[in-house]
PDB file of N, CA and C in Angstrom:
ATOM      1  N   UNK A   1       0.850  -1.173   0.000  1.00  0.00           N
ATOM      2  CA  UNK A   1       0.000   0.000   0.000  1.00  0.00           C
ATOM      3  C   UNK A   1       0.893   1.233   0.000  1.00  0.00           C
ATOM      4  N   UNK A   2       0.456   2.444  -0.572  1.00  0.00           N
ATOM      5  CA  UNK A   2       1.269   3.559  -0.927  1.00  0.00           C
ATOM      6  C   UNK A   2       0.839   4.326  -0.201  1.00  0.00           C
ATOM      7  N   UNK A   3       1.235   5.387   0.443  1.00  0.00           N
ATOM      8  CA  UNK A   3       0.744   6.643   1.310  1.00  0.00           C
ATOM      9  C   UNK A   3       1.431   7.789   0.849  1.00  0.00           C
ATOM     10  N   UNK A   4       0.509   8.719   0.681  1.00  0.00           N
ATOM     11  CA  UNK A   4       1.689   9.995   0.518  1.00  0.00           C
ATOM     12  C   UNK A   4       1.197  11.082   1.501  1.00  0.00           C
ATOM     13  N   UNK A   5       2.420  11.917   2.254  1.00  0.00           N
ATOM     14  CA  UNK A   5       2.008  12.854   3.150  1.00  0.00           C
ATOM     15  C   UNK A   5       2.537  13.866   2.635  1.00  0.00           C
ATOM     16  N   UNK A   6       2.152  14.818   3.552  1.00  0.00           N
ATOM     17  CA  UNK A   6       3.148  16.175   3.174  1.00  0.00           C
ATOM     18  C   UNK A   6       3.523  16.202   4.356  1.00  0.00           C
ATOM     19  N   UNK A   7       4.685  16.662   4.676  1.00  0.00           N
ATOM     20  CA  UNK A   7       5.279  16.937   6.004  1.00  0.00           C
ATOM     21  C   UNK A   7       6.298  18.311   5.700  1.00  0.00           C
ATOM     22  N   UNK A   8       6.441  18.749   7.097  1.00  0.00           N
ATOM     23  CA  UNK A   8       7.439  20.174   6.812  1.00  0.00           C
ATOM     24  C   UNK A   8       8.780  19.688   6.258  1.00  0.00           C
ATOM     25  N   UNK A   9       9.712  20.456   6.116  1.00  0.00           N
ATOM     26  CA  UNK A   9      10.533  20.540   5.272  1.00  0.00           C
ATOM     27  C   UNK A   9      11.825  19.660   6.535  1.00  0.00           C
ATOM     28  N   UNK A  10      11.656  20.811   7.341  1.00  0.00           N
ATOM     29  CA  UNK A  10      12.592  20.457   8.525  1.00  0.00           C
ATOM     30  C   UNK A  10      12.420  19.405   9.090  1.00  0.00           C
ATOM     31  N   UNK A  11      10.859  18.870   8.984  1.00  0.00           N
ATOM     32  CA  UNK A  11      10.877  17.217   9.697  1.00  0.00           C
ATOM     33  C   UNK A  11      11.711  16.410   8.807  1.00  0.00           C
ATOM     34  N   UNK A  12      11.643  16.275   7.609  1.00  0.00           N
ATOM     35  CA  UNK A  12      12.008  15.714   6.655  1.00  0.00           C
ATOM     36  C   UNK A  12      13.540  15.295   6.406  1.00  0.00           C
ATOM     37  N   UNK A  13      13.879  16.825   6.606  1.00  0.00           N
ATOM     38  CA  UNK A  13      15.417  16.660   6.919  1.00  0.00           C
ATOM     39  C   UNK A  13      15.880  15.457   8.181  1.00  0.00           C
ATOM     40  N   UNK A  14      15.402  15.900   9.160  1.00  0.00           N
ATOM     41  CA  UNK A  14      15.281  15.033  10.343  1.00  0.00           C
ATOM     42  C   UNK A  14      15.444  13.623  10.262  1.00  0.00           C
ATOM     43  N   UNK A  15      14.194  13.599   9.253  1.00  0.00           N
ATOM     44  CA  UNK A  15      14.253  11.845   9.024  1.00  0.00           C
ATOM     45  C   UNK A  15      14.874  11.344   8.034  1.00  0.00           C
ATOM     46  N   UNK A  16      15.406  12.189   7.007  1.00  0.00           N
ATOM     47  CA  UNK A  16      16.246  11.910   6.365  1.00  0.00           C
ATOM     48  C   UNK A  16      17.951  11.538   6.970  1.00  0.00           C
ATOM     49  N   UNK A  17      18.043  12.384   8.119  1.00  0.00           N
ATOM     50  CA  UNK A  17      19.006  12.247   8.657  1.00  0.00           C
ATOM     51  C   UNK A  17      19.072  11.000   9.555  1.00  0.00           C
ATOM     52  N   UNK A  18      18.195  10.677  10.260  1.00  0.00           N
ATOM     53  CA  UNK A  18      17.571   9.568  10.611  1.00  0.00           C
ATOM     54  C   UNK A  18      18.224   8.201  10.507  1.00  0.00           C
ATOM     55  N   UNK A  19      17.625   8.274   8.911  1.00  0.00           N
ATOM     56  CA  UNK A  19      17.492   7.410   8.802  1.00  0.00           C
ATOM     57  C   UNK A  19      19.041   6.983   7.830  1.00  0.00           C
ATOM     58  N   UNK A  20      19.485   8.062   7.150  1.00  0.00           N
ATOM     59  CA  UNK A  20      21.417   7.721   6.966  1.00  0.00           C
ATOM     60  C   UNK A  20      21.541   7.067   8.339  1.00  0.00           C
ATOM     61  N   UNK A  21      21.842   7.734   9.084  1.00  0.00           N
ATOM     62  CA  UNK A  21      22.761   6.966  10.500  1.00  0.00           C
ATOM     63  C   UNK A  21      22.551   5.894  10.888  1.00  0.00           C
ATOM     64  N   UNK A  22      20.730   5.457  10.427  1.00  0.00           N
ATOM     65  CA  UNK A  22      20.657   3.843  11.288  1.00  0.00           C
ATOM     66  C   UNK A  22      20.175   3.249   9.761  1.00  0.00           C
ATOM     67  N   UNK A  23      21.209   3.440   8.869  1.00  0.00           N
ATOM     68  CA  UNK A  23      21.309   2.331   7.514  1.00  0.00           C
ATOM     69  C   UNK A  23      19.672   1.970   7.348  1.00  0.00           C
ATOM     70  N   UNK A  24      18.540   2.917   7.391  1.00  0.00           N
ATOM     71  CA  UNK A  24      17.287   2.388   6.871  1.00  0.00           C
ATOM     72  C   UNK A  24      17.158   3.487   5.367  1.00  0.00           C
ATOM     73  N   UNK A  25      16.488   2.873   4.862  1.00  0.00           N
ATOM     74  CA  UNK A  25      15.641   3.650   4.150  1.00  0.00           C
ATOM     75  C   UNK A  25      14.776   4.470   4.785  1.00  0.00           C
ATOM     76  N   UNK A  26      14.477   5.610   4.007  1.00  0.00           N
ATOM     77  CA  UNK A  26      13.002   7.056   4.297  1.00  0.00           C
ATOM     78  C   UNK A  26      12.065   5.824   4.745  1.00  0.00           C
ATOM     79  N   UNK A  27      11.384   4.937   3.922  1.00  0.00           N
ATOM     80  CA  UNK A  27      10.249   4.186   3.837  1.00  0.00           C
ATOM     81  C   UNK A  27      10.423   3.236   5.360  1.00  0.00           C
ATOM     82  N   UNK A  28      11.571   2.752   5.478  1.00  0.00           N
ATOM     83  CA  UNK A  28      11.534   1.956   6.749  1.00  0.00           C
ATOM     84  C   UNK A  28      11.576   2.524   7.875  1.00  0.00           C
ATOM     85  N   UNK A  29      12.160   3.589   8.015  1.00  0.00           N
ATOM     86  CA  UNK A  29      12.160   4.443   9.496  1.00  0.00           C
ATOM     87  C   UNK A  29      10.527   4.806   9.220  1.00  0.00           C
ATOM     88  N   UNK A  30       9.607   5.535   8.542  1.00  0.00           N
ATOM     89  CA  UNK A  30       8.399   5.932   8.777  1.00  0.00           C
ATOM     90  C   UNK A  30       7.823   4.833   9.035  1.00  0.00           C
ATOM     91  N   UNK A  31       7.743   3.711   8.385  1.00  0.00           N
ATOM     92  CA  UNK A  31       7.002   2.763   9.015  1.00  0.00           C
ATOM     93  C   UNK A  31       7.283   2.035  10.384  1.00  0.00           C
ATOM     94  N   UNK A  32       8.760   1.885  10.685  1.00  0.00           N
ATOM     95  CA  UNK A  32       9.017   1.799  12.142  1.00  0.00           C
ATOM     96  C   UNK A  32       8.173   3.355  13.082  1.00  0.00           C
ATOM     97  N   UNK A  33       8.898   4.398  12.262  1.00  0.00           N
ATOM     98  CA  UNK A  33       7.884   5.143  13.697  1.00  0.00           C
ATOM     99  C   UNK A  33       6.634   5.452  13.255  1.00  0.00           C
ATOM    100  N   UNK A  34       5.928   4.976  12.373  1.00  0.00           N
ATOM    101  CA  UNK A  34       4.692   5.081  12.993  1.00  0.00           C
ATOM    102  C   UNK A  34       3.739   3.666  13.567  1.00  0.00           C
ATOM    103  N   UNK A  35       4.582   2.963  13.229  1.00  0.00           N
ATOM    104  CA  UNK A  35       4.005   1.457  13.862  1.00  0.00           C
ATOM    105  C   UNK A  35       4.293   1.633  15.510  1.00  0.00           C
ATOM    106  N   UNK A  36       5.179   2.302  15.512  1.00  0.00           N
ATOM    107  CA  UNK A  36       5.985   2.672  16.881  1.00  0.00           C
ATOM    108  C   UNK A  36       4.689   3.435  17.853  1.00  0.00           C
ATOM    109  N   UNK A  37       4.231   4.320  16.754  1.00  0.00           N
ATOM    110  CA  UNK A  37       3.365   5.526  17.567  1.00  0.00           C
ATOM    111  C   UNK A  37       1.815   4.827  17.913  1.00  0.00           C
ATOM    112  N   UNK A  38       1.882   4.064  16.898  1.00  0.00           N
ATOM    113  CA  UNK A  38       0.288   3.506  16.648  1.00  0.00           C
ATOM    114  C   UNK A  38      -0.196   2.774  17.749  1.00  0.00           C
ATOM    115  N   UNK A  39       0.734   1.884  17.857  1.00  0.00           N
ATOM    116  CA  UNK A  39       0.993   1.372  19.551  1.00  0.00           C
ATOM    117  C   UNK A  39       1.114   1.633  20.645  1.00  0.00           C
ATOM    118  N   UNK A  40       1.950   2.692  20.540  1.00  0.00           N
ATOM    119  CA  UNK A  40       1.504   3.819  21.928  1.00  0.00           C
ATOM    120  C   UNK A  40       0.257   4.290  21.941  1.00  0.00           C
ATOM    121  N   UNK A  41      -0.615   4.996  21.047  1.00  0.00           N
ATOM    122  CA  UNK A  41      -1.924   5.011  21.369  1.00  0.00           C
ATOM    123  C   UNK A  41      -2.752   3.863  21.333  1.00  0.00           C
ATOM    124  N   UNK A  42      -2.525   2.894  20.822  1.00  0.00           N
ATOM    125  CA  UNK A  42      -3.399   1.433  20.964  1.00  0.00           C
ATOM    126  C   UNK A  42      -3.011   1.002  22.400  1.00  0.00           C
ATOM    127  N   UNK A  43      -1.955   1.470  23.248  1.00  0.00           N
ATOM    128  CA  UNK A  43      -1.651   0.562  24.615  1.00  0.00           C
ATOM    129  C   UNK A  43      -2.875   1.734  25.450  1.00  0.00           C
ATOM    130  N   UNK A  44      -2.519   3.090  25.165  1.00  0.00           N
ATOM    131  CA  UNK A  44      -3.433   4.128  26.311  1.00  0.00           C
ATOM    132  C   UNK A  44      -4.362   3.923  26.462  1.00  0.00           C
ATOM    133  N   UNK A  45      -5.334   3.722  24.957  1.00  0.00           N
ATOM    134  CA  UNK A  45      -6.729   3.467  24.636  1.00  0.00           C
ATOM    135  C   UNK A  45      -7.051   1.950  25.707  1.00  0.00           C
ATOM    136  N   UNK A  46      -6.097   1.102  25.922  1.00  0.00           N
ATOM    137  CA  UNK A  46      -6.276  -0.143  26.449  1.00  0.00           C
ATOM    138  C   UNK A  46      -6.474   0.132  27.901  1.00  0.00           C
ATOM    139  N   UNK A  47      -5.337   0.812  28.140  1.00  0.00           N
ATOM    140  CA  UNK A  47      -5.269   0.459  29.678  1.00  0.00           C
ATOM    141  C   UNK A  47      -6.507   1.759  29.865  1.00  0.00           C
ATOM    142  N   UNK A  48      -6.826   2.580  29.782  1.00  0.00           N
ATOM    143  CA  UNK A  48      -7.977   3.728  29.790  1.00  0.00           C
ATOM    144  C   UNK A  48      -9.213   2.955  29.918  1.00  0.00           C
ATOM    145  N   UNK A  49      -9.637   2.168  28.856  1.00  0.00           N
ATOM    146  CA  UNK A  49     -10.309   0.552  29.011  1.00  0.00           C
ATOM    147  C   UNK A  49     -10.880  -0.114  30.308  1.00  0.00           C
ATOM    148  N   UNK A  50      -8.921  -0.331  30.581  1.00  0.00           N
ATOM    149  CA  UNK A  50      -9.054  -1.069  31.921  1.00  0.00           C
ATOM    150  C   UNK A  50      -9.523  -0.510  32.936  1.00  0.00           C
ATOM    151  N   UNK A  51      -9.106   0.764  33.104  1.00  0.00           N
ATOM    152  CA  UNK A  51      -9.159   1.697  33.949  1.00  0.00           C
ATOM    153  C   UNK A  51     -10.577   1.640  34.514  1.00  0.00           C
ATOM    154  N   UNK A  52     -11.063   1.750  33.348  1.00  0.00           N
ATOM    155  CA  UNK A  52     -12.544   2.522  33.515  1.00  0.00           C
ATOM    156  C   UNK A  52     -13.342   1.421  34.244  1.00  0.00           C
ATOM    157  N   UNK A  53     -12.889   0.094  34.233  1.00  0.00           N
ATOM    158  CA  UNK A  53     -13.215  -1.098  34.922  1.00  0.00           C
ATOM    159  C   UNK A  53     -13.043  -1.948  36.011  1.00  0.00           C
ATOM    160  N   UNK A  54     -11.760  -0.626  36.721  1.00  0.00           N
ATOM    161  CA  UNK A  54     -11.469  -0.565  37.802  1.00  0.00           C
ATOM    162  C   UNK A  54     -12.325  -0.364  39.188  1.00  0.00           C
ATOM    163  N   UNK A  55     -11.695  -0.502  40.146  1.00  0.00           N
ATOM    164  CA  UNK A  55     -12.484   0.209  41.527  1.00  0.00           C
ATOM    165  C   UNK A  55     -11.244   0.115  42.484  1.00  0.00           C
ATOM    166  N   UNK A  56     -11.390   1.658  42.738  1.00  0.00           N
ATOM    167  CA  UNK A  56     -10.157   2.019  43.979  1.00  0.00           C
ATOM    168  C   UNK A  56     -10.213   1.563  44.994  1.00  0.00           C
ATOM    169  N   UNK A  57     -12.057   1.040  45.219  1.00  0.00           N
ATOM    170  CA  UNK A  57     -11.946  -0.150  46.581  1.00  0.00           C
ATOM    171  C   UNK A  57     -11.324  -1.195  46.872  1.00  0.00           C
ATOM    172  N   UNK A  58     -11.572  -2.066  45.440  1.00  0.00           N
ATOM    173  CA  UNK A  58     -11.027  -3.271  45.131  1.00  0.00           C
ATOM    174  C   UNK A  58      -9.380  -2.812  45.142  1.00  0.00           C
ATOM    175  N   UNK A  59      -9.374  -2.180  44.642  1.00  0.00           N
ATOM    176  CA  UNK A  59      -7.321  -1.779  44.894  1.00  0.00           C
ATOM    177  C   UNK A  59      -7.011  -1.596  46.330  1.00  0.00           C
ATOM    178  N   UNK A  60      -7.697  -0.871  47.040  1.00  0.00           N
ATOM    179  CA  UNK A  60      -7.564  -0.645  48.649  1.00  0.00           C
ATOM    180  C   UNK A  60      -7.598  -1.962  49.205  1.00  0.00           C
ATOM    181  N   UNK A  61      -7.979  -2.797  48.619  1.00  0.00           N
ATOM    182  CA  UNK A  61      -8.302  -3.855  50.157  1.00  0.00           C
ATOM    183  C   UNK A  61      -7.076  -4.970  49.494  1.00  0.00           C
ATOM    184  N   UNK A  62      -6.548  -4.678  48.391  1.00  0.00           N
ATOM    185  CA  UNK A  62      -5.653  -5.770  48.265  1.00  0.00           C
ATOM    186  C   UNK A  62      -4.347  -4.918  48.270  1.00  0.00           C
ATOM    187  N   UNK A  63      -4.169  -3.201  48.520  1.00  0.00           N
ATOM    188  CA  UNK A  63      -2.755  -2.657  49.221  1.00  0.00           C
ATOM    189  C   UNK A  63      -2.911  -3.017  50.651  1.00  0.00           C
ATOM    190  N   UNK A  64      -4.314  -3.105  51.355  1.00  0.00           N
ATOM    191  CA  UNK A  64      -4.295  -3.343  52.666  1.00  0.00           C
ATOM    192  C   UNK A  64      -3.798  -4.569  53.214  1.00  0.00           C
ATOM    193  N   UNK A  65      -3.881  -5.611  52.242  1.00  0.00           N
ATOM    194  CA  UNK A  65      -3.259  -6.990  52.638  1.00  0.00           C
ATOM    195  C   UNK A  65      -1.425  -6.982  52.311  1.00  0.00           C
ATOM    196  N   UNK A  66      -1.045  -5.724  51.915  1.00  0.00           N
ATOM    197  CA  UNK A  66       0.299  -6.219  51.817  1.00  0.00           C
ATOM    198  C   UNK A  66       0.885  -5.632  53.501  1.00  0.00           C
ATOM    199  N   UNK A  67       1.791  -6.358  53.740  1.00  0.00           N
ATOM    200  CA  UNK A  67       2.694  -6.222  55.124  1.00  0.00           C
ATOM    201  C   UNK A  67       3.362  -4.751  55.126  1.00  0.00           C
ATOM    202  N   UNK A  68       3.296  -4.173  56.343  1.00  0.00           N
ATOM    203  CA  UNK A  68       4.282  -2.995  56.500  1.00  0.00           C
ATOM    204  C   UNK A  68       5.931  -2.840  56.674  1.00  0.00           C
ATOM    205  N   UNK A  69       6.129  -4.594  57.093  1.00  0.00           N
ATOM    206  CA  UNK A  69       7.446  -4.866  56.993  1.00  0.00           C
ATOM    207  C   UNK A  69       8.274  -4.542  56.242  1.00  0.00           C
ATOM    208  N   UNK A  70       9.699  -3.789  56.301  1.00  0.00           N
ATOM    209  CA  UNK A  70      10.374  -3.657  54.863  1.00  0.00           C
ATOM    210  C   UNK A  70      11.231  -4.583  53.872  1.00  0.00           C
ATOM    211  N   UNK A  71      11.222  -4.583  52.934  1.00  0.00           N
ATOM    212  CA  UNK A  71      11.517  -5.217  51.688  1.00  0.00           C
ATOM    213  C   UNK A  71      12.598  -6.155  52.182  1.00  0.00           C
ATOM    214  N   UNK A  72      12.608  -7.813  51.828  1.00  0.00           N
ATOM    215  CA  UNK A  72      13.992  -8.272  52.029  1.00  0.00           C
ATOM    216  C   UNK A  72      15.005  -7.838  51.191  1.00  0.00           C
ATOM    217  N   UNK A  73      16.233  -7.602  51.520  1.00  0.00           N
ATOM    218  CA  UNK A  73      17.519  -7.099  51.065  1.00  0.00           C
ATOM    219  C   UNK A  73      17.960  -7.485  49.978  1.00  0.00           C
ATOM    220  N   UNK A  74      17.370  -8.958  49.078  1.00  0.00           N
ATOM    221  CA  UNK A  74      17.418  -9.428  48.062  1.00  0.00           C
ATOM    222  C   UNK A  74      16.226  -8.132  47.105  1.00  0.00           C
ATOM    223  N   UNK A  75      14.976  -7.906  47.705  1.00  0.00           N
ATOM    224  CA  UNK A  75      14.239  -7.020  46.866  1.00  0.00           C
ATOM    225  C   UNK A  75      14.451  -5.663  47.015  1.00  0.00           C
ATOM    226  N   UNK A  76      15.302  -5.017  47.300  1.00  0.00           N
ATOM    227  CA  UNK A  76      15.458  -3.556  47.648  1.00  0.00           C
ATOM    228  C   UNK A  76      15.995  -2.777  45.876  1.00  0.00           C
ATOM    229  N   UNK A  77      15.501  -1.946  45.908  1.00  0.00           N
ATOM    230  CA  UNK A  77      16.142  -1.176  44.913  1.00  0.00           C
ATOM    231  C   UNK A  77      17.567  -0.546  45.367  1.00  0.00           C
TER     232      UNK A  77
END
């Protein structure tokens, strides 16, 4: 499938530059970033989803079951 956009001049450069440095073609970097982007809004739309199917009660009563004890020394950041 073919797409044609117009984009500014200066983006262009950008991705032209782009895409010299990481040995792609124009055509393969746009389709990496926008497969890239498409997914980032397909994950928000998801978890927004989830969200909405949530309950802060149900979250409260299962932070309330975790221990106040601190982290064993194997789990510490």
């Amino acid at each position: 499938m073919k797409l044609n956009a117009q984009i500014p001049d200066a983006l262009y450069q950008q991705l032209e530059t782009l895409a010299n440095k990481q040995s792609l073609s124009i055509d393969q970097l746009v389709t990496i970033a926008l497969s890239a982007q498409i997914s980032a809004w397909m994950t928000k739309d998801y978890i927004e989803e989830k969200a909405k199917k949530g309950s802060w009660e149900k979250f409260q009563k299962v932070l309330d079951k975790v221990s106040d004890r601190p982290p064993e020394e194997y789990d510490k950041l």
